[in-house]
C-alpha atoms as a PDB file:
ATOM      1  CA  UNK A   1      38.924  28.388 120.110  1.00  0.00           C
ATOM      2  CA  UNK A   2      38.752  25.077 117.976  1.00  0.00           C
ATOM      3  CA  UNK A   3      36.201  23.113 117.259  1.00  0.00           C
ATOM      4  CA  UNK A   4      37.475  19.988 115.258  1.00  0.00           C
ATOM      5  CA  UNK A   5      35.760  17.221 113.482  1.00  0.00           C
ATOM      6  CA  UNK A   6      37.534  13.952 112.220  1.00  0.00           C
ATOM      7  CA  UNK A   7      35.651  12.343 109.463  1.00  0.00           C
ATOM      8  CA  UNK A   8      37.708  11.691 106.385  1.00  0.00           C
ATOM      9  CA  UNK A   9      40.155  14.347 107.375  1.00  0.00           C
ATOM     10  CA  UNK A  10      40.041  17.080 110.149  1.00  0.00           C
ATOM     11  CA  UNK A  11      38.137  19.714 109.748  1.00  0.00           C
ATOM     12  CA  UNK A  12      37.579  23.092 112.169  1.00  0.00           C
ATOM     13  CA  UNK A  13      33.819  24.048 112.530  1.00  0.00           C
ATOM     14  CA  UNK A  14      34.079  26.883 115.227  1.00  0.00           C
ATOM     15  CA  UNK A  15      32.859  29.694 112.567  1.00  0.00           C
ATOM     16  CA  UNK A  16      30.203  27.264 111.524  1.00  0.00           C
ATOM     17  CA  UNK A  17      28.816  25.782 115.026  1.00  0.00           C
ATOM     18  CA  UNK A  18      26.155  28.009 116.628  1.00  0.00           C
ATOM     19  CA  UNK A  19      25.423  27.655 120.686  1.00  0.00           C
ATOM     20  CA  UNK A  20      28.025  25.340 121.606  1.00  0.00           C
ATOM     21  CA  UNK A  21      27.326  23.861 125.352  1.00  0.00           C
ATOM     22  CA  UNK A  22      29.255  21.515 127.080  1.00  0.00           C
ATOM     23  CA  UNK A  23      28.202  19.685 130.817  1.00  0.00           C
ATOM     24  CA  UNK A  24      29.984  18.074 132.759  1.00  0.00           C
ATOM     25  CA  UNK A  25      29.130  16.088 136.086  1.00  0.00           C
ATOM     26  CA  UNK A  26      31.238  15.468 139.263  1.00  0.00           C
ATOM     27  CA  UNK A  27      29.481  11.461 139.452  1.00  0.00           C
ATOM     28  CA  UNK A  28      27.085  11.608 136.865  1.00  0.00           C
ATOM     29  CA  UNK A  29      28.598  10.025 133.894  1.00  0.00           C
ATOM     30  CA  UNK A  30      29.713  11.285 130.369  1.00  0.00           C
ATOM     31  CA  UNK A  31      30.511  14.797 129.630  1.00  0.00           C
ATOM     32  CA  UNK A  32      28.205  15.861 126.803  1.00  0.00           C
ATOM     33  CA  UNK A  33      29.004  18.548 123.697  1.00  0.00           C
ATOM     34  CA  UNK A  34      25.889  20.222 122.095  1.00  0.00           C
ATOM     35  CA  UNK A  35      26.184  22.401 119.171  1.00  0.00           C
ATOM     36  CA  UNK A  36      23.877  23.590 116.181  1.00  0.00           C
ATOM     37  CA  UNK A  37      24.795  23.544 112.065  1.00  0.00           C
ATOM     38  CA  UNK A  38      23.640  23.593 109.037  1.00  0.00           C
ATOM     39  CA  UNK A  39      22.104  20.381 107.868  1.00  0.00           C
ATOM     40  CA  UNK A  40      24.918  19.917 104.925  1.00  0.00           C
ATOM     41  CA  UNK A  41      27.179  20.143 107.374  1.00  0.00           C
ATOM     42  CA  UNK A  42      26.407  18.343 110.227  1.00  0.00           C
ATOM     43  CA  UNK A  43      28.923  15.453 111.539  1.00  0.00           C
ATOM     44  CA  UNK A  44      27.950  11.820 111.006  1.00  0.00           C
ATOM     45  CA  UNK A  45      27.528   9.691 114.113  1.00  0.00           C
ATOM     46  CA  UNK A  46      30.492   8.230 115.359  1.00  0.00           C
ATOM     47  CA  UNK A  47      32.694  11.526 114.294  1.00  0.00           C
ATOM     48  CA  UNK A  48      35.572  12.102 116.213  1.00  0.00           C
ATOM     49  CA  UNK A  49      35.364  15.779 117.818  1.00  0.00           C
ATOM     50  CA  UNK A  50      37.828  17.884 119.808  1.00  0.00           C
ATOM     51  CA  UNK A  51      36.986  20.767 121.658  1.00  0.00           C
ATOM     52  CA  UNK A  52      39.644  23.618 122.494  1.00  0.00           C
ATOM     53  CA  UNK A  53      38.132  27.134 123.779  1.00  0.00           C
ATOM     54  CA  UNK A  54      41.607  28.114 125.192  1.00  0.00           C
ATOM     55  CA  UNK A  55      41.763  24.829 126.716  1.00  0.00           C
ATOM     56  CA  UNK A  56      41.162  21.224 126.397  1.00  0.00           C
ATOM     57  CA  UNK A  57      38.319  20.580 127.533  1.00  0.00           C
ATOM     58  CA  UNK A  58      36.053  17.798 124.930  1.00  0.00           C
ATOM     59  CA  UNK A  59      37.166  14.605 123.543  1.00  0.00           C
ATOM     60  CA  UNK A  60      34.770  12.311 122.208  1.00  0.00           C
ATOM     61  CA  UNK A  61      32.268  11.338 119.189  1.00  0.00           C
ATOM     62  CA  UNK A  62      29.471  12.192 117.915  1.00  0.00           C
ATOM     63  CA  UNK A  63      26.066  10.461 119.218  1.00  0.00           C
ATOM     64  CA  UNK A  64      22.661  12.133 117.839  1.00  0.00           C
ATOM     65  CA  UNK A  65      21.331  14.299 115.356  1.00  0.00           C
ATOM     66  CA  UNK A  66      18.196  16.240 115.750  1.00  0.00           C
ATOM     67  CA  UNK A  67      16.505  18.902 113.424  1.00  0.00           C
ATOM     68  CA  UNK A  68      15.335  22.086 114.834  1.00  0.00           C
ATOM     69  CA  UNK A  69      12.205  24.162 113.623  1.00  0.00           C
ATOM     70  CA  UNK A  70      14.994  26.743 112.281  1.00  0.00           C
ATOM     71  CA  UNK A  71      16.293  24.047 109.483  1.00  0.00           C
ATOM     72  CA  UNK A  72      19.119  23.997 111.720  1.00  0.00           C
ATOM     73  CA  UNK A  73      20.929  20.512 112.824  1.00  0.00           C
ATOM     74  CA  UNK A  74      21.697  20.095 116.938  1.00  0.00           C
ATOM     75  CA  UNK A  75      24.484  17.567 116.864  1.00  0.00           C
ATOM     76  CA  UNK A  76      25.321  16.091 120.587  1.00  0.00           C
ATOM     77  CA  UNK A  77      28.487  13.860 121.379  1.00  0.00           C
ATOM     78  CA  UNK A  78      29.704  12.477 124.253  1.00  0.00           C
ATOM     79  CA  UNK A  79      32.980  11.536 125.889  1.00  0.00           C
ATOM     80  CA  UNK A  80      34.306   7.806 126.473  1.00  0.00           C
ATOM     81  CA  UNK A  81      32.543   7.454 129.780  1.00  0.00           C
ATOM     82  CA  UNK A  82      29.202   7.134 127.416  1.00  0.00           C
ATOM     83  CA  UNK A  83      30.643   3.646 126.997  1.00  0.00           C
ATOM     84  CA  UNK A  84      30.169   3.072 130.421  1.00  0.00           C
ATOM     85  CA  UNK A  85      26.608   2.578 130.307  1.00  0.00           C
ATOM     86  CA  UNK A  86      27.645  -1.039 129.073  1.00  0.00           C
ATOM     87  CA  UNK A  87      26.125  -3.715 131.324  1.00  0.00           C
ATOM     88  CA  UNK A  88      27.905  -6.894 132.214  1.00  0.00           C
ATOM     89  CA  UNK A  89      28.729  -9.535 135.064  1.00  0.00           C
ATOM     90  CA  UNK A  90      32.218  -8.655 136.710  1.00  0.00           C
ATOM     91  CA  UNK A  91      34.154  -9.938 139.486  1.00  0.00           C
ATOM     92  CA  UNK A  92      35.994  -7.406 141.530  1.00  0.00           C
ATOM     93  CA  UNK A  93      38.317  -9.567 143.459  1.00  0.00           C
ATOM     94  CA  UNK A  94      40.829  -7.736 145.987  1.00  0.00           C
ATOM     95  CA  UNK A  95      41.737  -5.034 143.998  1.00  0.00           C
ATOM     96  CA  UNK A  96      41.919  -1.133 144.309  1.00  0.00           C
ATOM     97  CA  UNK A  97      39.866   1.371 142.905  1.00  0.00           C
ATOM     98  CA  UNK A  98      42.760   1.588 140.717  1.00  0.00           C
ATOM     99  CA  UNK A  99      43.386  -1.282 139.343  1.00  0.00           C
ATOM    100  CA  UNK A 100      39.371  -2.096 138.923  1.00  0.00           C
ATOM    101  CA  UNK A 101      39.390   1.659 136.512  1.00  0.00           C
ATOM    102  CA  UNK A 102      42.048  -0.192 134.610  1.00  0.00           C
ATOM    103  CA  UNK A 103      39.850  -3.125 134.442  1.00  0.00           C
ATOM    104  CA  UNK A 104      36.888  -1.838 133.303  1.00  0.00           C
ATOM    105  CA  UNK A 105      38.920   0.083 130.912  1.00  0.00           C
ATOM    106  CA  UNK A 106      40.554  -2.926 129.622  1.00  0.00           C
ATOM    107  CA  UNK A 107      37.205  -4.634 128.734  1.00  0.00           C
ATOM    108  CA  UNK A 108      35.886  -1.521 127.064  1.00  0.00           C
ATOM    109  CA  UNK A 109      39.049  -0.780 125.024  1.00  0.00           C
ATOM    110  CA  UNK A 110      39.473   2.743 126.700  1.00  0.00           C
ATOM    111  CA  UNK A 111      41.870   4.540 127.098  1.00  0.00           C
ATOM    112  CA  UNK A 112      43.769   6.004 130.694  1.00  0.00           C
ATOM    113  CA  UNK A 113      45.623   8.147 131.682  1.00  0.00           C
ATOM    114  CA  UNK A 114      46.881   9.870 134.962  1.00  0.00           C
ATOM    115  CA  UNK A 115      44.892   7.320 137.528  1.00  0.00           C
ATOM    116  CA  UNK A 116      45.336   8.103 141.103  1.00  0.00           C
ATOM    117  CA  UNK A 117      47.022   5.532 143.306  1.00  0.00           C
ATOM    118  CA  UNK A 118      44.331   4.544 145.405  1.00  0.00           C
ATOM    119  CA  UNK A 119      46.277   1.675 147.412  1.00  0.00           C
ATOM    120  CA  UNK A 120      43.437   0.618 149.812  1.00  0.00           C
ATOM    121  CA  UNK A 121      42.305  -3.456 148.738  1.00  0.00           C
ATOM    122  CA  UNK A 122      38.454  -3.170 148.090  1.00  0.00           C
ATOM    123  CA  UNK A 123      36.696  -6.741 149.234  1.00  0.00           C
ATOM    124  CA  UNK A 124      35.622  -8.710 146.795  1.00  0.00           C
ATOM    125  CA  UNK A 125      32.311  -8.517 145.262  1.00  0.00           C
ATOM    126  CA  UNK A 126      30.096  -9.395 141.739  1.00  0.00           C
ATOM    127  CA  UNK A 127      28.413  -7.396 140.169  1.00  0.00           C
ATOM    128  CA  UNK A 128      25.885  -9.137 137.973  1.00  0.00           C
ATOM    129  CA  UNK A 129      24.241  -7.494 135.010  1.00  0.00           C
ATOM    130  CA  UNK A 130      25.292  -3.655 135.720  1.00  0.00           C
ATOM    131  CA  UNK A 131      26.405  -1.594 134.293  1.00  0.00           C
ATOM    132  CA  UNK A 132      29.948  -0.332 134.366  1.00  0.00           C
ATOM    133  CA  UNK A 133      29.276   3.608 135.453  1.00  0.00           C
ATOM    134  CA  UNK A 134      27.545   1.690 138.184  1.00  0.00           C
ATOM    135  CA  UNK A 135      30.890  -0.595 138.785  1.00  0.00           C
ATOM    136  CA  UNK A 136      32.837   2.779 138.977  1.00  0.00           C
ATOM    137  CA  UNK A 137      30.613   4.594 141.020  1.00  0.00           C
ATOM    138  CA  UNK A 138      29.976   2.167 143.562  1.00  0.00           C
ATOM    139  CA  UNK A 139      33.593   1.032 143.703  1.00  0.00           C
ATOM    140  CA  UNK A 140      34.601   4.931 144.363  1.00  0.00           C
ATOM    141  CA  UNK A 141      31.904   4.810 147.103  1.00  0.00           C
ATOM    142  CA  UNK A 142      33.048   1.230 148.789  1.00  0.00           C
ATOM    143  CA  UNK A 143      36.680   3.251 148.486  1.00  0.00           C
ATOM    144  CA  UNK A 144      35.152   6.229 150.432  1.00  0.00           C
ATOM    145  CA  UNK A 145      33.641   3.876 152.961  1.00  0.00           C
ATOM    146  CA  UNK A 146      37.679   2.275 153.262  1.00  0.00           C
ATOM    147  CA  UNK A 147      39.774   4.956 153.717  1.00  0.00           C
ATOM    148  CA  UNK A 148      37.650   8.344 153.293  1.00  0.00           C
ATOM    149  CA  UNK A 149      39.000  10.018 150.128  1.00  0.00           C
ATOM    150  CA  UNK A 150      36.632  11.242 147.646  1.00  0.00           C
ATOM    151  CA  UNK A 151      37.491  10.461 143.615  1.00  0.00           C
ATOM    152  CA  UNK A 152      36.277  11.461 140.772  1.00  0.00           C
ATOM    153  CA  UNK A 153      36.109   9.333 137.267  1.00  0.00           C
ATOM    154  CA  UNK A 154      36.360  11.612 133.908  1.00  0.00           C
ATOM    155  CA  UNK A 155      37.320  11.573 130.628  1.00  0.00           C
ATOM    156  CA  UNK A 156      40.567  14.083 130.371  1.00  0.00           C
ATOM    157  CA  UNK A 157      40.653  15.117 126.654  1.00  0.00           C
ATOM    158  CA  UNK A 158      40.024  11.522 125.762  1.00  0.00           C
ATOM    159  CA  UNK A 159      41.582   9.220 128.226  1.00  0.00           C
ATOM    160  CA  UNK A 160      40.213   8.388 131.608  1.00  0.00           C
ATOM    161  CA  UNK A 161      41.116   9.605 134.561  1.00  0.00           C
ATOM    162  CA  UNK A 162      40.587   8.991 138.505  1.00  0.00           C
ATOM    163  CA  UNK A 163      41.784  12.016 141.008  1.00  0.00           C
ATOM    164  CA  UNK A 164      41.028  13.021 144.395  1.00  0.00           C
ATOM    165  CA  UNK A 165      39.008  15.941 144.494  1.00  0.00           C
ATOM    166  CA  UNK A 166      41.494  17.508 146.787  1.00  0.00           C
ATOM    167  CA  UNK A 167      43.745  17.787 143.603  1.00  0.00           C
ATOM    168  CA  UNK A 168      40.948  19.328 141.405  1.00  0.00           C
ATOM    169  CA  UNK A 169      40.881  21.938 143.498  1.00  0.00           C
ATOM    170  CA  UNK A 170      41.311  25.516 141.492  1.00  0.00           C
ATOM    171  CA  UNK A 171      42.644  28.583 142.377  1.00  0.00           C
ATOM    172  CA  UNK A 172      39.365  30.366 142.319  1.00  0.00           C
ATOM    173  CA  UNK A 173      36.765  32.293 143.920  1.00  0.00           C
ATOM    174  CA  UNK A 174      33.182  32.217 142.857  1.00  0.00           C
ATOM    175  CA  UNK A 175      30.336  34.554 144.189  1.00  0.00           C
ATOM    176  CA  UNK A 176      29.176  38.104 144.462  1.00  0.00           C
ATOM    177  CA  UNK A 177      31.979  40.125 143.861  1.00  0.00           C
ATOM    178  CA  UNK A 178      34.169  37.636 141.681  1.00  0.00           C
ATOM    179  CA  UNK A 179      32.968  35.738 138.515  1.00  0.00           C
ATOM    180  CA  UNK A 180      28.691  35.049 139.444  1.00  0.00           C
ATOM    181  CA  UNK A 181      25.689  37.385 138.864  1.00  0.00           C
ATOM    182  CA  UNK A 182      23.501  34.995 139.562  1.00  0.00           C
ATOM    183  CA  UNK A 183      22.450  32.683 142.699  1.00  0.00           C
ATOM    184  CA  UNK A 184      20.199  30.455 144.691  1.00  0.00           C
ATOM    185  CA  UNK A 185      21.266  28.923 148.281  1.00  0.00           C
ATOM    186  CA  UNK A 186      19.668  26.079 150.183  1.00  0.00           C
ATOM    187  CA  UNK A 187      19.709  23.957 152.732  1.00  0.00           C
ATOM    188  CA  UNK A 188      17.996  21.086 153.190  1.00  0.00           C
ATOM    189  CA  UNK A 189      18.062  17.332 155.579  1.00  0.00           C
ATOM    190  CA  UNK A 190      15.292  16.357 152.090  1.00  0.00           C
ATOM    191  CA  UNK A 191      17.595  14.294 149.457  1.00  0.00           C
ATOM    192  CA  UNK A 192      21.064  13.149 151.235  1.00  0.00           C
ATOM    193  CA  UNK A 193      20.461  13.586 155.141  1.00  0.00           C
ATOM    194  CA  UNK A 194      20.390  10.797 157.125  1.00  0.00           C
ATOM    195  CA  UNK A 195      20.986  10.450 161.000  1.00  0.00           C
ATOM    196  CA  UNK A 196      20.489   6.382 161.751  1.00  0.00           C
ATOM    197  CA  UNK A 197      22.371   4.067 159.542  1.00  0.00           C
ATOM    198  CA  UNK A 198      21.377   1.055 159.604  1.00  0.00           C
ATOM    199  CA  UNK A 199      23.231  -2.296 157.751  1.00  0.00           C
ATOM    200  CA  UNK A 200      21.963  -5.853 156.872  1.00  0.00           C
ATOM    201  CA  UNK A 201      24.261  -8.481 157.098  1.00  0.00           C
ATOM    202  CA  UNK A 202      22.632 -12.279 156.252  1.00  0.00           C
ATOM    203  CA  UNK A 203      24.836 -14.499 158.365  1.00  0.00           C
ATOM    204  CA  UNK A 204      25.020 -17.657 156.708  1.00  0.00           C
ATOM    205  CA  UNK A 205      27.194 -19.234 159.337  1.00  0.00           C
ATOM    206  CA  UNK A 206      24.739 -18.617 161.819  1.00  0.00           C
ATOM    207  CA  UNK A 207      21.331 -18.930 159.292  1.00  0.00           C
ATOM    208  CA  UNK A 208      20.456 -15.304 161.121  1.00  0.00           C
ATOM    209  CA  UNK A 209      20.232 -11.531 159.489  1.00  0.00           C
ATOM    210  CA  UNK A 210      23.108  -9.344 161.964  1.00  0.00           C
ATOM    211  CA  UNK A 211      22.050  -5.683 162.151  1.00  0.00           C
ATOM    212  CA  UNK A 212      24.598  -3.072 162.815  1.00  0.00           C
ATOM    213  CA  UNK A 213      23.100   0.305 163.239  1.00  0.00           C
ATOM    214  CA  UNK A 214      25.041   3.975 163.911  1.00  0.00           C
ATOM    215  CA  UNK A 215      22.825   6.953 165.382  1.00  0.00           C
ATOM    216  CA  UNK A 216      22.724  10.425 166.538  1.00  0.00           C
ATOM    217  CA  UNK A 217      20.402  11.192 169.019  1.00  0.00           C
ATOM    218  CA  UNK A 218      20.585  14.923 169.378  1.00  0.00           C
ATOM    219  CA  UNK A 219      19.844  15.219 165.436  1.00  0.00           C
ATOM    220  CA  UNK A 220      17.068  12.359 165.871  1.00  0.00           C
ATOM    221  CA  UNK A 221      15.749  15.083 168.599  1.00  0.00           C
ATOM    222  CA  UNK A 222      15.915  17.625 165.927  1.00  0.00           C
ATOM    223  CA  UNK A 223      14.726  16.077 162.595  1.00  0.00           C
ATOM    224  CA  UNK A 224      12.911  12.751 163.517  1.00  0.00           C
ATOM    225  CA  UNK A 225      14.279   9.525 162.591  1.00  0.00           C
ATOM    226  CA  UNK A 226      16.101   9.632 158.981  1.00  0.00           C
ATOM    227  CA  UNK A 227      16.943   6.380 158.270  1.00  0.00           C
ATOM    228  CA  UNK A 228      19.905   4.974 155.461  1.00  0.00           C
ATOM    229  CA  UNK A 229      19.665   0.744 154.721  1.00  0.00           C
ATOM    230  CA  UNK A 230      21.634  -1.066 153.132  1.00  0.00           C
ATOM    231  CA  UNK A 231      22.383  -4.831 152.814  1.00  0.00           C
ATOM    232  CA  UNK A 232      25.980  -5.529 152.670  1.00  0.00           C
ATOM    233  CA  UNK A 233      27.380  -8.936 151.223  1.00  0.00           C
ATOM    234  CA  UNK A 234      30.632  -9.047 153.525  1.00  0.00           C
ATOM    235  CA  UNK A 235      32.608  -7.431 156.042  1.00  0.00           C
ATOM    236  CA  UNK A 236      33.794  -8.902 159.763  1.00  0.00           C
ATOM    237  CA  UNK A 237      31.763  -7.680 162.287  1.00  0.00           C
ATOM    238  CA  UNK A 238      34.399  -4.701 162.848  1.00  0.00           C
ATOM    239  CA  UNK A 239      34.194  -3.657 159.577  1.00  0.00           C
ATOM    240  CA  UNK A 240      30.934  -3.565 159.349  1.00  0.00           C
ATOM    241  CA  UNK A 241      30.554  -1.570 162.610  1.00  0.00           C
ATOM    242  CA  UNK A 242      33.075   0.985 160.972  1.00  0.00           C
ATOM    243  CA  UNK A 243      31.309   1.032 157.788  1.00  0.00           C
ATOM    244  CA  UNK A 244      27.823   2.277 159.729  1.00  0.00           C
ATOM    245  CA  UNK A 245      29.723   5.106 161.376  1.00  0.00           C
ATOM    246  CA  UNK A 246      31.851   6.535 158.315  1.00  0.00           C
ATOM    247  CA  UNK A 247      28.356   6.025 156.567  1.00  0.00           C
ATOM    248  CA  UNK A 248      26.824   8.263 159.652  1.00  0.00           C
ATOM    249  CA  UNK A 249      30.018  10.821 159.677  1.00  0.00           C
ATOM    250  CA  UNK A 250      29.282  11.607 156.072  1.00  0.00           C
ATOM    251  CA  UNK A 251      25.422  11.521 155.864  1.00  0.00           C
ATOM    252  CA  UNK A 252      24.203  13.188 159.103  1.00  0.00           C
ATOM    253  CA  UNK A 253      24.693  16.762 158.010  1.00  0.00           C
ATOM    254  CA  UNK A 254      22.337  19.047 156.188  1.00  0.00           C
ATOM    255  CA  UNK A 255      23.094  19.512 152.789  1.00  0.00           C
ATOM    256  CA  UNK A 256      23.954  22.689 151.419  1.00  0.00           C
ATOM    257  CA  UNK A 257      23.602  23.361 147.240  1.00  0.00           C
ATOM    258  CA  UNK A 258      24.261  26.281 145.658  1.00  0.00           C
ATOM    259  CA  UNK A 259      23.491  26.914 141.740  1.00  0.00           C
ATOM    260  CA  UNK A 260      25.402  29.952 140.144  1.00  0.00           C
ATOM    261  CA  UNK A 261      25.701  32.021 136.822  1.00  0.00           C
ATOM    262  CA  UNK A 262      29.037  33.245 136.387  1.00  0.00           C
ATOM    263  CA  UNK A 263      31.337  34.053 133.538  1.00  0.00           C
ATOM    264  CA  UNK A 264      32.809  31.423 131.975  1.00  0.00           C
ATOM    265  CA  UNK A 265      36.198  29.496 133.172  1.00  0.00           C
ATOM    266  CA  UNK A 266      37.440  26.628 131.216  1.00  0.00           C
ATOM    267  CA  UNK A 267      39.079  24.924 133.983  1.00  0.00           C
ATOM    268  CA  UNK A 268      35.642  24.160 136.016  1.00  0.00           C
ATOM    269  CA  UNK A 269      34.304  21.063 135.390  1.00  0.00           C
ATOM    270  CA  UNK A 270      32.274  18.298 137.023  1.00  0.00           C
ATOM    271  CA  UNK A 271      34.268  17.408 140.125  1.00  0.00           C
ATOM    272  CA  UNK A 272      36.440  20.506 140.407  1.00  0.00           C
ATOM    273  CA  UNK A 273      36.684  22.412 143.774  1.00  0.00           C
ATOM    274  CA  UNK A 274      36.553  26.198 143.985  1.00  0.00           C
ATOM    275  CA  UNK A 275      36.090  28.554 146.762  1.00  0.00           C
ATOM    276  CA  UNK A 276      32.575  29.933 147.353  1.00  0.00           C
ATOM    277  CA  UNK A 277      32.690  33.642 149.031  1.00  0.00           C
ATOM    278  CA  UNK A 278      28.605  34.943 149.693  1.00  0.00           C
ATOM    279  CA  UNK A 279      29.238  37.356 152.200  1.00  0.00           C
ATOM    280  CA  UNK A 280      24.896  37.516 152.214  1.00  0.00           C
ATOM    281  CA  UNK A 281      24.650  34.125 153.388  1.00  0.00           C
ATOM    282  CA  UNK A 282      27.941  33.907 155.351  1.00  0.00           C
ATOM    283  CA  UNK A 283      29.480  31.465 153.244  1.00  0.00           C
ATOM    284  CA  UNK A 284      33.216  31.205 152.737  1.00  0.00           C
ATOM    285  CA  UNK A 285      34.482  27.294 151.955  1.00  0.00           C
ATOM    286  CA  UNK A 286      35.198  25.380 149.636  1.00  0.00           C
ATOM    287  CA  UNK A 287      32.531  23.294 147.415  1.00  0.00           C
ATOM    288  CA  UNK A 288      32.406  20.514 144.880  1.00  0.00           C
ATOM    289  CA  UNK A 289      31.190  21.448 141.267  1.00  0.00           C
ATOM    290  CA  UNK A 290      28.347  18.802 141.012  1.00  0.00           C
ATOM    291  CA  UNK A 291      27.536  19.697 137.749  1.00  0.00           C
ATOM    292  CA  UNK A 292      28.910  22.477 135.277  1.00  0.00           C
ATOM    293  CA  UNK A 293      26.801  23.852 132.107  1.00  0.00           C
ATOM    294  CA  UNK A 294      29.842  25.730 129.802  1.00  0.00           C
ATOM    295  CA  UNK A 295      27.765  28.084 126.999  1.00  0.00           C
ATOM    296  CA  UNK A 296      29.321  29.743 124.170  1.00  0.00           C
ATOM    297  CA  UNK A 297      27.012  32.230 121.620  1.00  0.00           C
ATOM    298  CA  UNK A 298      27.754  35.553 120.081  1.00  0.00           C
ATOM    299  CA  UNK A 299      31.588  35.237 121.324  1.00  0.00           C
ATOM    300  CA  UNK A 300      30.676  35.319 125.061  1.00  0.00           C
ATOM    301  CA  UNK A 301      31.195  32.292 127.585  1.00  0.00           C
ATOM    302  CA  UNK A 302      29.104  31.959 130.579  1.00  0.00           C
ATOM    303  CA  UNK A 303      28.941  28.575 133.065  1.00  0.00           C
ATOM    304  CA  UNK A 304      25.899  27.982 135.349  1.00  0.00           C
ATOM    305  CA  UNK A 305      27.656  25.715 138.419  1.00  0.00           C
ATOM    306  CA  UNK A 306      25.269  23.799 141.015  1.00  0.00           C
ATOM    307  CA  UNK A 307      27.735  23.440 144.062  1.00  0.00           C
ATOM    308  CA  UNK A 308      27.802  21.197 146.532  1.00  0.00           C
ATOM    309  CA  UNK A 309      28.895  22.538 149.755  1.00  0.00           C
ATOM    310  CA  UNK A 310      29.998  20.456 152.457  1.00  0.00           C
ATOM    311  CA  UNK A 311      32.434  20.906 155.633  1.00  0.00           C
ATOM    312  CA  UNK A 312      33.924  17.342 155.328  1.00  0.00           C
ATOM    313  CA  UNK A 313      35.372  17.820 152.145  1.00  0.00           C
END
């Protein structure tokens, strides 16, 4: 394991850097690196750091300092989708998801590597005083609503990357009787469940506001009315009409999230798939890792995973 600052020469910290954790998010933005050391010691902001516990997982630099009652200095960095949080006006003019990632890459000075091909042409649209992460994530989403593949955005060992999840799935089994000790399951139509869609459209040909609206009436029996709007900006009638039911296909479910302790894995991160196995709760499929806590102290390395578990993916 390596833990390596760059600040007027490289430097390896690992025997000196106490309670390392490292998150990571699936759509959520930067991963983030916390560590404590001694005051004298302590990084300056903007110090380059690289994180290797058997594998690369942390590239980034170092963004805030904070004393702890034990005289002890917690040092946090971040990877280069920090620099995301950037706010500006952008047109995204017939382009792919692709080719926007190199975009917004290109205005931030960021580096990429390994971006997906996602072919589909996304329609045009401006987005006025937001911020990139926002760009990305809605661009992934307005990708999802074109051609149904789910990405994720990342920063792999300091360069950016886009993937489908279906290729950041590992060869690994998480539950009772492989990896966790630890678990809670729900399920729940509360956060993300939604079983009428209904869309906006402001017509200016006509002067009139079209409304295009996908429902299921058996779940509308079951759970009342659970309604998703949304104003869209373009899109033929067609589209728009397809865009309500893909929006319905992938909302009207229940959600399922599981959070997990487990021992540690360095190839789990935000956005990674891995098999779920709960033979208590009849579970065996595949789930997203929404969001992955990595710890490190006294030479053991534990994650705790909150999974999203969903039969469409």
């Amino acid at each position: 394991m390596s833990l390596l600052i760059e600040s007027g020469g490289v430097k390896d910290i690992e025997n000196i850097a106490g309670n390392v954790t490292l998150t990571s998010c699936w759509k959520n933005g930067a991963s983030k690196l916390e560590f404590t050391i001694l005051p004298d010691l302590a990084p300056s902001n903007g110090s380059y750091l690289t994180f290797s516990p058997g594998a690369d997982m942390f590239a980034g630099r170092v963004f805030a300092h904070r004393r702890t009652q034990d005289r002890r200095i917690q040092v946090t960095a971040y990877d280069q989708l920090r620099y995301l949080k950037a706010k500006d006006t952008v047109m995204r003019k017939q382009m792919s998801l692709t080719q926007f990632v190199e975009v917004i890459a290109a205005n931030l000075q960021l580096r990429v590597a390994g971006l997906a091909n996602s072919v589909i042409p996304l329609d045009d649209y401006l987005f006025d005083n937001q911020t990139y992460l926002d760009m990305a994530y809605q661009s992934i989403s307005d990708n999802l609503m074109a051609n149904g593949y789910y990405y994720c955005l990342y920063d792999r060992f300091g360069a950016l990357a886009l993937t489908d999840l279906l290729d950041m799935r590992l060869p690994l089994i998480v539950g009772e009787q492989s990896l966790g000790f630890k678990y809670e399951y729900e399920v729940s139509i509360d956060s993300d469940t939604y079983n009428q869609v209904k869309l906006a459209y402001d017509n200016k040909k006509t002067g009139k506001r079209d409304i295009y609206i996908a429902r299921d009436g058996n779940n509308i029996g079951k759970w009342g009315v659970l309604q998703h709007f949304e104003k869209v900006t373009s899109g033929s009638d067609a589209q728009l009409i397809d865009k309500a039911n893909m929006l319905l296909k992938l909302k009207n479910r229940e959600t399922v999230t599981l959070t997990m302790s487990a021992l540690g894995d360095v190839r789990v991160r935000g956005g990674s798939g891995v098999r779920v196995i709960l033979n208590d709760c009849g579970i065996d499929l595949w789930a997203i890792v929404d969001k992955a806590v990595h710890k490190w102290s006294n030479g053991i390395h534990t994650m705790d995973l909150t999974l999203v578990i969903d039969g469409s993916l």
